[in-house]
Protein backbone atom coordinates (compact mmCIF):
# COMPACT_ATOMS: atom_id res chain seq x y z
CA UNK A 1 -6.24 -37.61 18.99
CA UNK A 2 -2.65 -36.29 19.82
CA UNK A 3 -2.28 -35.37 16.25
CA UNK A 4 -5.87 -32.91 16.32
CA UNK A 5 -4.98 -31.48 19.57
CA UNK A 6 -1.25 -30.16 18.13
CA UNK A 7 -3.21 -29.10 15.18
CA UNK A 8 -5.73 -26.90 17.21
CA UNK A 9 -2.51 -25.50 19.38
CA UNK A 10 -0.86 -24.39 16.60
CA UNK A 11 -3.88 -22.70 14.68
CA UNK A 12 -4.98 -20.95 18.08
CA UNK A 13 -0.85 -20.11 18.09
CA UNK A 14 -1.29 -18.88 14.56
CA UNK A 15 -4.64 -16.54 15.69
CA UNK A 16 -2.49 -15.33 18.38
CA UNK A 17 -0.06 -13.80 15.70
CA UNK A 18 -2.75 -12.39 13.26
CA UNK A 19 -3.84 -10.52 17.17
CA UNK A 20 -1.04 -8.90 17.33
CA UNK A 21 0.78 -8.37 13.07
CA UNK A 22 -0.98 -4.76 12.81
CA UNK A 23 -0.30 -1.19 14.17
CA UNK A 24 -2.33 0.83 16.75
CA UNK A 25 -3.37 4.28 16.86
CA UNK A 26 -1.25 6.43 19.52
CA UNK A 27 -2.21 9.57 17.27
CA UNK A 28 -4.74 11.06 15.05
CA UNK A 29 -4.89 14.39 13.27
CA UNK A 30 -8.20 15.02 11.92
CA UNK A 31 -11.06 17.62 12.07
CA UNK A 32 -11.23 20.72 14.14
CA UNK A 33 -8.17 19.43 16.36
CA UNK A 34 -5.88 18.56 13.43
CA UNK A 35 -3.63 21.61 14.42
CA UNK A 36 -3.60 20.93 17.80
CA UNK A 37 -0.73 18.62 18.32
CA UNK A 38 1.98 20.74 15.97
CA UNK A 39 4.43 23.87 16.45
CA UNK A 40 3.89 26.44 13.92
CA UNK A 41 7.50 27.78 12.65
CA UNK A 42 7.27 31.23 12.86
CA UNK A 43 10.30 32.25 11.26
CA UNK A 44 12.37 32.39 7.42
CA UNK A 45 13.18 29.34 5.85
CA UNK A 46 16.95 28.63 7.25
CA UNK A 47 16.40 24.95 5.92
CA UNK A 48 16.27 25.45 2.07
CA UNK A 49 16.80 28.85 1.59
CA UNK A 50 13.03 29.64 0.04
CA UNK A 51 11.66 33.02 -0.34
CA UNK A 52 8.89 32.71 2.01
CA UNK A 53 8.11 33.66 6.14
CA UNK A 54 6.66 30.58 7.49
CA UNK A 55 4.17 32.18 9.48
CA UNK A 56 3.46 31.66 13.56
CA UNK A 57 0.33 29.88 14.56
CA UNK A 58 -1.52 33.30 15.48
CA UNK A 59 -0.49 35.06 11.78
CA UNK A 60 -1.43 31.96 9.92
CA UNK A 61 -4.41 31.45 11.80
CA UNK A 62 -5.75 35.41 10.85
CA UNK A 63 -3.95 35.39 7.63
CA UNK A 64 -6.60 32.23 6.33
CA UNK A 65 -3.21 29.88 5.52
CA UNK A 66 -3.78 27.31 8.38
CA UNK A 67 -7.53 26.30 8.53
CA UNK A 68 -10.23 23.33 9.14
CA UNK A 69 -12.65 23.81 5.81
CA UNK A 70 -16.53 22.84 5.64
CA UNK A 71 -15.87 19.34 5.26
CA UNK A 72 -13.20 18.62 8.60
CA UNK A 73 -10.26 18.88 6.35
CA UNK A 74 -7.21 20.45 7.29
CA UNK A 75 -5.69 23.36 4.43
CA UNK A 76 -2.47 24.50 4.57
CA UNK A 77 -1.62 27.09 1.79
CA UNK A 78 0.54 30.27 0.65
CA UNK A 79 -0.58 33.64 0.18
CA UNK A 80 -2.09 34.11 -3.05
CA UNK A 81 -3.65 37.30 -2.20
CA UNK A 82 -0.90 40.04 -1.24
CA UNK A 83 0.77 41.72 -3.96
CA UNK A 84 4.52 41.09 -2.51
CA UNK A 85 6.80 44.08 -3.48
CA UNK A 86 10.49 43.37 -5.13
CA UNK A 87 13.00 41.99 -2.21
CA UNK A 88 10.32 40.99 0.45
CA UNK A 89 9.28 37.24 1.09
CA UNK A 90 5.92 35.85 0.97
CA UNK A 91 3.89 33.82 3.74
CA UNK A 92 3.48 30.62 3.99
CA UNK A 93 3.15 27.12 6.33
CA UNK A 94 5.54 24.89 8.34
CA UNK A 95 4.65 23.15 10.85
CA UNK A 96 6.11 20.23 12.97
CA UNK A 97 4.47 17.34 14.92
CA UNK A 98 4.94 17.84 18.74
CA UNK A 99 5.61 14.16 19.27
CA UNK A 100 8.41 12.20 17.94
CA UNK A 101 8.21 8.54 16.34
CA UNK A 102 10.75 6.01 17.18
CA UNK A 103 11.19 2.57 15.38
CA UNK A 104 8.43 0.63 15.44
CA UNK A 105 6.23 3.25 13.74
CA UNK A 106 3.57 3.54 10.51
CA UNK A 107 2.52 6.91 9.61
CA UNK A 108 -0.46 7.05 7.14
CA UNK A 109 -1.35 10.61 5.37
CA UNK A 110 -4.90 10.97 3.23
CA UNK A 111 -4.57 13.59 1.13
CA UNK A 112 -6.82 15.34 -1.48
CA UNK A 113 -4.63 17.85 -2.70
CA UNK A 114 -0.57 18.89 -3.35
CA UNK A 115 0.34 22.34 -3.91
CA UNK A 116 1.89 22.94 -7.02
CA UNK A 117 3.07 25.52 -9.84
CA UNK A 118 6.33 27.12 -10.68
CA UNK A 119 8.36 28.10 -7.71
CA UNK A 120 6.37 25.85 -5.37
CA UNK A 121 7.99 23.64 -3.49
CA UNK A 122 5.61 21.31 -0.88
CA UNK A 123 6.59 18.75 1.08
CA UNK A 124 5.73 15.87 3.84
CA UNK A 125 8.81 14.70 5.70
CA UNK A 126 10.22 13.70 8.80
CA UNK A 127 13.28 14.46 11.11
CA UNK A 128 15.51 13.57 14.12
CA UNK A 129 16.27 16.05 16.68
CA UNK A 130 19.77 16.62 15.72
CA UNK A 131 18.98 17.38 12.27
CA UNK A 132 20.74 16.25 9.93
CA UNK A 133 22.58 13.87 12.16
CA UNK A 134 19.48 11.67 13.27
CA UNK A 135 18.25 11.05 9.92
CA UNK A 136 15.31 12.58 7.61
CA UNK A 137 12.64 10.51 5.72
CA UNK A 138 11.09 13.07 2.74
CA UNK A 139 7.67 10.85 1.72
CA UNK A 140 6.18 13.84 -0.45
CA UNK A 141 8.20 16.35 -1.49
CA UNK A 142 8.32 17.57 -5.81
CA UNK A 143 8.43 21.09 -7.29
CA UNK A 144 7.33 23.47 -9.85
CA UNK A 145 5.55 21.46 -12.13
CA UNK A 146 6.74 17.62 -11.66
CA UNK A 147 4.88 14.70 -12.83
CA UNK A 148 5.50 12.93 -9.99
CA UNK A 149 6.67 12.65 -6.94
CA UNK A 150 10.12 11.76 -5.30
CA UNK A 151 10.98 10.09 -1.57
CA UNK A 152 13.96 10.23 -0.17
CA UNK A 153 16.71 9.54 3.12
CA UNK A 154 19.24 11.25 3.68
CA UNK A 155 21.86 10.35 6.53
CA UNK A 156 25.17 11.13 7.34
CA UNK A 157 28.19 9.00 5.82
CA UNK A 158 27.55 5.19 5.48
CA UNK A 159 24.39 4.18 4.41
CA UNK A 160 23.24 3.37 0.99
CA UNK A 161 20.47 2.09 -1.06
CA UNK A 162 19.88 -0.30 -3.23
CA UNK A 163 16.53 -1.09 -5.95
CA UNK A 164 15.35 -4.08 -3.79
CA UNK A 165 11.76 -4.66 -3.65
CA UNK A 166 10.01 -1.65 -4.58
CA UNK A 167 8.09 -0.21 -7.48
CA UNK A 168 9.83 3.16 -7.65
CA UNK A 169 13.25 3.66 -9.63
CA UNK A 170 16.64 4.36 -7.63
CA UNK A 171 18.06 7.84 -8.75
CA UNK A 172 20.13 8.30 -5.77
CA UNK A 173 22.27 5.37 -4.03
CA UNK A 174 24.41 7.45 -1.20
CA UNK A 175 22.13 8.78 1.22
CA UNK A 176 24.96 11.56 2.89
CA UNK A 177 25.06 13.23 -0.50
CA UNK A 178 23.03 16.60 -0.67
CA UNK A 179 20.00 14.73 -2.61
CA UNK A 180 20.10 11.74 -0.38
CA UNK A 181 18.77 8.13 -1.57
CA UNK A 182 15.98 8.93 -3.79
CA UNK A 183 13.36 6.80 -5.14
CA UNK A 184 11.20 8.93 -8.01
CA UNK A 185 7.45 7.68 -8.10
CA UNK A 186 6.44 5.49 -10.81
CA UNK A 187 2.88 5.09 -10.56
CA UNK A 188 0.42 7.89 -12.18
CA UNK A 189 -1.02 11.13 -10.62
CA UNK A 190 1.27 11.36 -7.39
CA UNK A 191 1.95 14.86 -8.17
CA UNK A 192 0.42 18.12 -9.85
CA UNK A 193 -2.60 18.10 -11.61
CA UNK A 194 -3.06 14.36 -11.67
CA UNK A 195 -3.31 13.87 -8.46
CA UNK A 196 -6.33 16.47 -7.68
CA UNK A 197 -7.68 15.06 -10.75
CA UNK A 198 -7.53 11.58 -9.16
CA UNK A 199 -9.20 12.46 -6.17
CA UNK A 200 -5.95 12.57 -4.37
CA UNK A 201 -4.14 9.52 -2.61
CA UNK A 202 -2.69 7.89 0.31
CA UNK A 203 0.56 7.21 2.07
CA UNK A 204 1.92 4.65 3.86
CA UNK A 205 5.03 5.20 5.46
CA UNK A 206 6.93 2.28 7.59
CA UNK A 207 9.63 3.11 10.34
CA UNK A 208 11.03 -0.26 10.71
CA UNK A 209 14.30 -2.09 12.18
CA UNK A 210 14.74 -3.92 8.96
CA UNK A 211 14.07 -0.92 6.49
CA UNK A 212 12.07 2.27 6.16
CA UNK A 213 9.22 1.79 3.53
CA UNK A 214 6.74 4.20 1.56
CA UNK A 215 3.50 3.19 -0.13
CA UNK A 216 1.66 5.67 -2.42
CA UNK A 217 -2.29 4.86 -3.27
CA UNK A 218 -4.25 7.31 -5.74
CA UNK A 219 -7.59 7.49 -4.47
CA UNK A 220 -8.77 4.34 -6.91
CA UNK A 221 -6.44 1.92 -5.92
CA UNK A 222 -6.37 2.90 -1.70
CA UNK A 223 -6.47 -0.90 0.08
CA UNK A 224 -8.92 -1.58 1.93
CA UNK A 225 -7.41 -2.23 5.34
CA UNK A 226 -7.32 1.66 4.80
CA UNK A 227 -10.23 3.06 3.58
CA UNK A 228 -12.41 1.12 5.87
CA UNK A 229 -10.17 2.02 8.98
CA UNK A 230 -11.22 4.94 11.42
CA UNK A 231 -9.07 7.19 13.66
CA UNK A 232 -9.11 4.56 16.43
CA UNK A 233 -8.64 1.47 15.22
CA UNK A 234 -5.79 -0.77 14.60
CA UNK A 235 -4.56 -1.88 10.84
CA UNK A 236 -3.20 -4.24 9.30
CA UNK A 237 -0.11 -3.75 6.31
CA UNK A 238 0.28 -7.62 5.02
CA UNK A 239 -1.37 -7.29 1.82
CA UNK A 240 -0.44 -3.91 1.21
CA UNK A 241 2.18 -5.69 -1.64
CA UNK A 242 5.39 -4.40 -2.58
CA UNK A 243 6.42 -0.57 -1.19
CA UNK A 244 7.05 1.97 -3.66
CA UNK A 245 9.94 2.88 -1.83
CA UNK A 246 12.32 0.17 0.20
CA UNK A 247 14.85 1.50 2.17
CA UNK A 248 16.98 -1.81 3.30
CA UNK A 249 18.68 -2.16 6.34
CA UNK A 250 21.16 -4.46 5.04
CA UNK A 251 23.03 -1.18 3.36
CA UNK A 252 21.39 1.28 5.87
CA UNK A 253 20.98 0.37 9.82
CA UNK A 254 18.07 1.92 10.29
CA UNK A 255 18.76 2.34 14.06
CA UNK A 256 22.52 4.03 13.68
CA UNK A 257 21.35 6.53 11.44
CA UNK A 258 17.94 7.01 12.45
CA UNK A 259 16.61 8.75 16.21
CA UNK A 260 12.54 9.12 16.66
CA UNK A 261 11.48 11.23 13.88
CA UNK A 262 9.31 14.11 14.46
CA UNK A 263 6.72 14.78 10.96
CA UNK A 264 6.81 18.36 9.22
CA UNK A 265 4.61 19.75 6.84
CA UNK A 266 5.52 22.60 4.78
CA UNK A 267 5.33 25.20 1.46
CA UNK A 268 8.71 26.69 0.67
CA UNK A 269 9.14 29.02 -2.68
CA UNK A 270 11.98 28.78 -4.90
CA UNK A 271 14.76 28.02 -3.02
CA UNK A 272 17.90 25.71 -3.36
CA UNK A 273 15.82 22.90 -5.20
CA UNK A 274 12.71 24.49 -6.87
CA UNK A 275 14.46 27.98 -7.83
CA UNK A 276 17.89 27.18 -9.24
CA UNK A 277 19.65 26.75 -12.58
CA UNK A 278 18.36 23.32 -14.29
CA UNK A 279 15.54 22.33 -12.26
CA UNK A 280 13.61 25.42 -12.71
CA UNK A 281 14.31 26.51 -16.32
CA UNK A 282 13.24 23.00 -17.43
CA UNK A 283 9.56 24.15 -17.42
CA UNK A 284 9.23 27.37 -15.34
CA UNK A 285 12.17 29.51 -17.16
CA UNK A 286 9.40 31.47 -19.23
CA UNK A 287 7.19 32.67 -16.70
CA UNK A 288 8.07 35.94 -16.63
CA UNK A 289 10.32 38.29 -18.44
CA UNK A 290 13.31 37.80 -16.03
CA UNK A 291 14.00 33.98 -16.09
CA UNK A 292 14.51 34.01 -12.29
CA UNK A 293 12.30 31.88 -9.71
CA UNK A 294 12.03 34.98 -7.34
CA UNK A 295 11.86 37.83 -9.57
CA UNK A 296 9.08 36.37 -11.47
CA UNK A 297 7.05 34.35 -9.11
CA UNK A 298 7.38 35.43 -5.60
CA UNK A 299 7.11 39.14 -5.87
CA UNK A 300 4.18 40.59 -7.61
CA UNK A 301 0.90 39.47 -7.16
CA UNK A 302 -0.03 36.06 -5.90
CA UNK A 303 -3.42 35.42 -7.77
CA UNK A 304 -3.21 33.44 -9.81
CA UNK A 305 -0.14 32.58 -9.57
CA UNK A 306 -0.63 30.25 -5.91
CA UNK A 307 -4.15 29.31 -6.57
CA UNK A 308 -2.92 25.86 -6.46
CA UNK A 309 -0.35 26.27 -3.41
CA UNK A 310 -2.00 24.68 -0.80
CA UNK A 311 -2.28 21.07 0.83
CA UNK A 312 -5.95 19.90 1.19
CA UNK A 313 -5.54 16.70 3.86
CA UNK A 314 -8.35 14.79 5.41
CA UNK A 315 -5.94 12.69 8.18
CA UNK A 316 -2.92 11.78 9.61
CA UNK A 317 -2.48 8.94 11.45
CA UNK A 318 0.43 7.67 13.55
CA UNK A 319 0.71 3.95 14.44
CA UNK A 320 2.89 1.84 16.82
CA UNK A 321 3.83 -1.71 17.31
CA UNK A 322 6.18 -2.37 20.66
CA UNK A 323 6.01 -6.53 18.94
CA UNK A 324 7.52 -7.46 15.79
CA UNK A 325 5.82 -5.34 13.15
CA UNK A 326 5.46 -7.30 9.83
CA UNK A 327 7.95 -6.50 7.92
CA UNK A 328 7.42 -5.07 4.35
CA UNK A 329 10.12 -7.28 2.63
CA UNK A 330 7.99 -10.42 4.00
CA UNK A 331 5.00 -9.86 3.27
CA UNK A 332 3.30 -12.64 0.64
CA UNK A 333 5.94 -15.04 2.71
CA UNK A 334 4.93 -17.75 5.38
CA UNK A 335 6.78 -15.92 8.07
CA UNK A 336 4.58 -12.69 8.81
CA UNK A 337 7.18 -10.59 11.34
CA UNK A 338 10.33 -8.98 11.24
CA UNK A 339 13.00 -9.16 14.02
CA UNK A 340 11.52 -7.24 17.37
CA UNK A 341 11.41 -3.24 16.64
CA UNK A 342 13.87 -1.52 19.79
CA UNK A 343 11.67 0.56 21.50
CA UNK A 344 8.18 2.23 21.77
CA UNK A 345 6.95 5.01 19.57
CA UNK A 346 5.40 8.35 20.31
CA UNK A 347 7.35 10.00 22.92
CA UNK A 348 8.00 13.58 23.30
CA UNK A 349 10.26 15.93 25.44
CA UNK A 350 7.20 16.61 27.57
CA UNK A 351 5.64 13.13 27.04
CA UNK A 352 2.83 14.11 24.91
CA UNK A 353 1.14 10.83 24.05
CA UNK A 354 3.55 8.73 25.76
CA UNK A 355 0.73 7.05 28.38
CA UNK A 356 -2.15 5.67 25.84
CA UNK A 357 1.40 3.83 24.45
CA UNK A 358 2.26 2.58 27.64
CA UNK A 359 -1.65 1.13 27.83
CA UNK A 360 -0.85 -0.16 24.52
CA UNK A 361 2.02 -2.33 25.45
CA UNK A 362 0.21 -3.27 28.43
CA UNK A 363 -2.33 -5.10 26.05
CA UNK A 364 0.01 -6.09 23.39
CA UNK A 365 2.19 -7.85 25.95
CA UNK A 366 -0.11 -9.56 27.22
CA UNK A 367 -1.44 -10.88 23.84
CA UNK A 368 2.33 -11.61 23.02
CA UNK A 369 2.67 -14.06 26.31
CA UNK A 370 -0.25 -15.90 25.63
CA UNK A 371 0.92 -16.67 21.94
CA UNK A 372 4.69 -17.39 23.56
CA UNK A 373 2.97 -19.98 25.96
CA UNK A 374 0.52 -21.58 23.21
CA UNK A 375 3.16 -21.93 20.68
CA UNK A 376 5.50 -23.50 23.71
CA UNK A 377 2.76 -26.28 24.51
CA UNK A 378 2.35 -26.48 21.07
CA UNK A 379 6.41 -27.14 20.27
CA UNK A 380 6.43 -29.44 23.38
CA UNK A 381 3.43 -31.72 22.46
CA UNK A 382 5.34 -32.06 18.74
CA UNK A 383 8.42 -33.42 20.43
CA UNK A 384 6.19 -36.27 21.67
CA UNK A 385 5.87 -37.42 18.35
């Protein structure tokens, strides 16, 4: 009788952790509000050195580049209709999340489509507010015409990567170089064409004490935990499989090099990456008579030229987990957490979003001391034996 009543402990112990191994919702960007909770740039692209104005909310509002369409989705483009004379830039997006993420956090983007073409340069990323001291995770970012796509960390001097548990392949191991760590996608349509063509895709994107790890769906092969999950409630990663990108904290502490991240979203053109030597002659030196990514892409006119230049995303989603969040090199094992994340996610300068956490901790604590108190009876009723 002893024996069945351990037993029931330890499977009531064991619901108690299943309660409490997902995320919850502390943000969602969707539908007419989708804009609502970011900072348009306003300003030239200091970062990579493009040849566009990343427009202020107001401009990019009149302008058509930052709009809800028919069906709730969220577009963010570049001009493809002005006819942009020889040594002047041309508009375009960036725009940053007004809260930041800290440790402990899963971000989720549903996109339908990537901007591409030559010169175009698109990307969905994160950063710390001492840029590029804090850290920066890149988790879609390509150019020009790229079959796939590449993510990336970059830090400052001491933290590596290794090819551990993940799909992607490892073409960058010193994340304080320019490049950073970069993993290139392996898996088809996560970039140009292909991935319209798909129906677009999904990622995944884990802020975790024991690594930083990226998951990329096409639209086929989204889990369900996903598809079937709505803007408030809570999900669960443990049979997501293995990440397409693993970023280990055994050659990277995650908390050293990493503050709470704020998200970005933005279209640069040309540029340090997408507009020099190699990297654009490969398959955009011949589309125009000069051989140079400004000369014959950015200036002149923008039809058709950025007809495909635009992001096309149904949701973002931002997650939190003040208990052990299950980590991504565990799951398929018996143990289904990592070591306790550091502190809670979704805070802000002006504490945007910071009280539905707190109410969040409030519940998850709770849940957390019951478990801690049925696995103790449980423990203490096995020492009997």
């Amino acid at each position: 009788m002893l024996r069945l009543t351990v037993f029931s402990m330890l499977w009531f112990a064991a619901l108690a952790v299943s309660a409490v191994a997902g995320y919850d919702v502390v943000r969602d960007y969707s539908g007419q509000t989708f804009f609502s909770g970011w900072d348009f740039y306003g300003g030239y692209d200091n970062l990579t050195l493009g040849d566009v104005w990343w427009l202020n909310q107001s401009d990019a509002t009149s302008q058509g580049l930052a709009y809800i369409d028919s069906e709730g989705h969220a577009i963010i483009k570049v001009d493809n209709t002005t006819n942009v004379p020889l040594g002047q830039k041309r508009n375009s997006i960036r725009i940053t999340s007004q809260d930041a993420y800290d440790v402990g956090s899963l971000w989720i983007i549903d996109v339908n489509h990537i901007p591409y073409g030559c010169s175009v340069w698109p990307a969905f990323w994160s950063f710390g507010p001492n840029w590029p001291e804090d850290g920066e995770i890149d988790i879609i970012e390509a150019i020009n015409v790229m079959g796939n796509n590449q993510m990336a960390i970059h830090t400052t001097e001491g933290c590596t990567h290794g090819s551990q548990n993940q799909l992607g392949t490892t073409i960058g191991t010193d994340c304080s170089l320019p490049a950073g760590c970069v993993v290139a996608e392996t898996s088809p349509n996560s970039y140009e064409s292909g991935f319209a063509a798909a129906g677009g895709g999904v990622w995944a994107t884990q802020f975790d004490v024991s690594g930083i790890y990226i998951w990329f769906w096409s639209r086929p092969n989204i889990p369900a935990s996903i598809t079937q999950a709505n803007a408030t409630s809570s999900i669960d990663i443990s049979q997501w499989g293995t990440p397409h990108a693993s970023f280990l904290s055994d050659t990277c502490n995650i908390t050293q090099y990493f503050s709470p991240q704020n998200l970005v979203i933005d279209i640069t053109l040309c540029g340090d990456w997408a507009g020099v030597g190699w990297n654009y002659n490969a398959t955009c030196g011949n589309s125009g008579p000069t051989g140079l990514c400004y000369n014959d892409c950015v200036a002149g006119p923008g039809s058709p030229r950025y007809d495909e230049a635009y992001f096309d995303i149904s949701y973002i989603r931002a997650y939190t987990t003040a208990l052990p969040s299950p980590s991504a090199t565990l799951i398929g094992s018996p143990t289904l957490i990592s070591s306790p994340t550091l502190s809670v996610t979704a805070s802000t300068a002006n504490n945007r979003g910071s009280s539905g956490a707190r109410k969040l901790d409030s519940g998850r604590q709770i849940r957390w001391s019951l478990f801690i108190s049925v696995l103790s009876v449980a423990i203490g009723a096995l020492s009997i034996l």
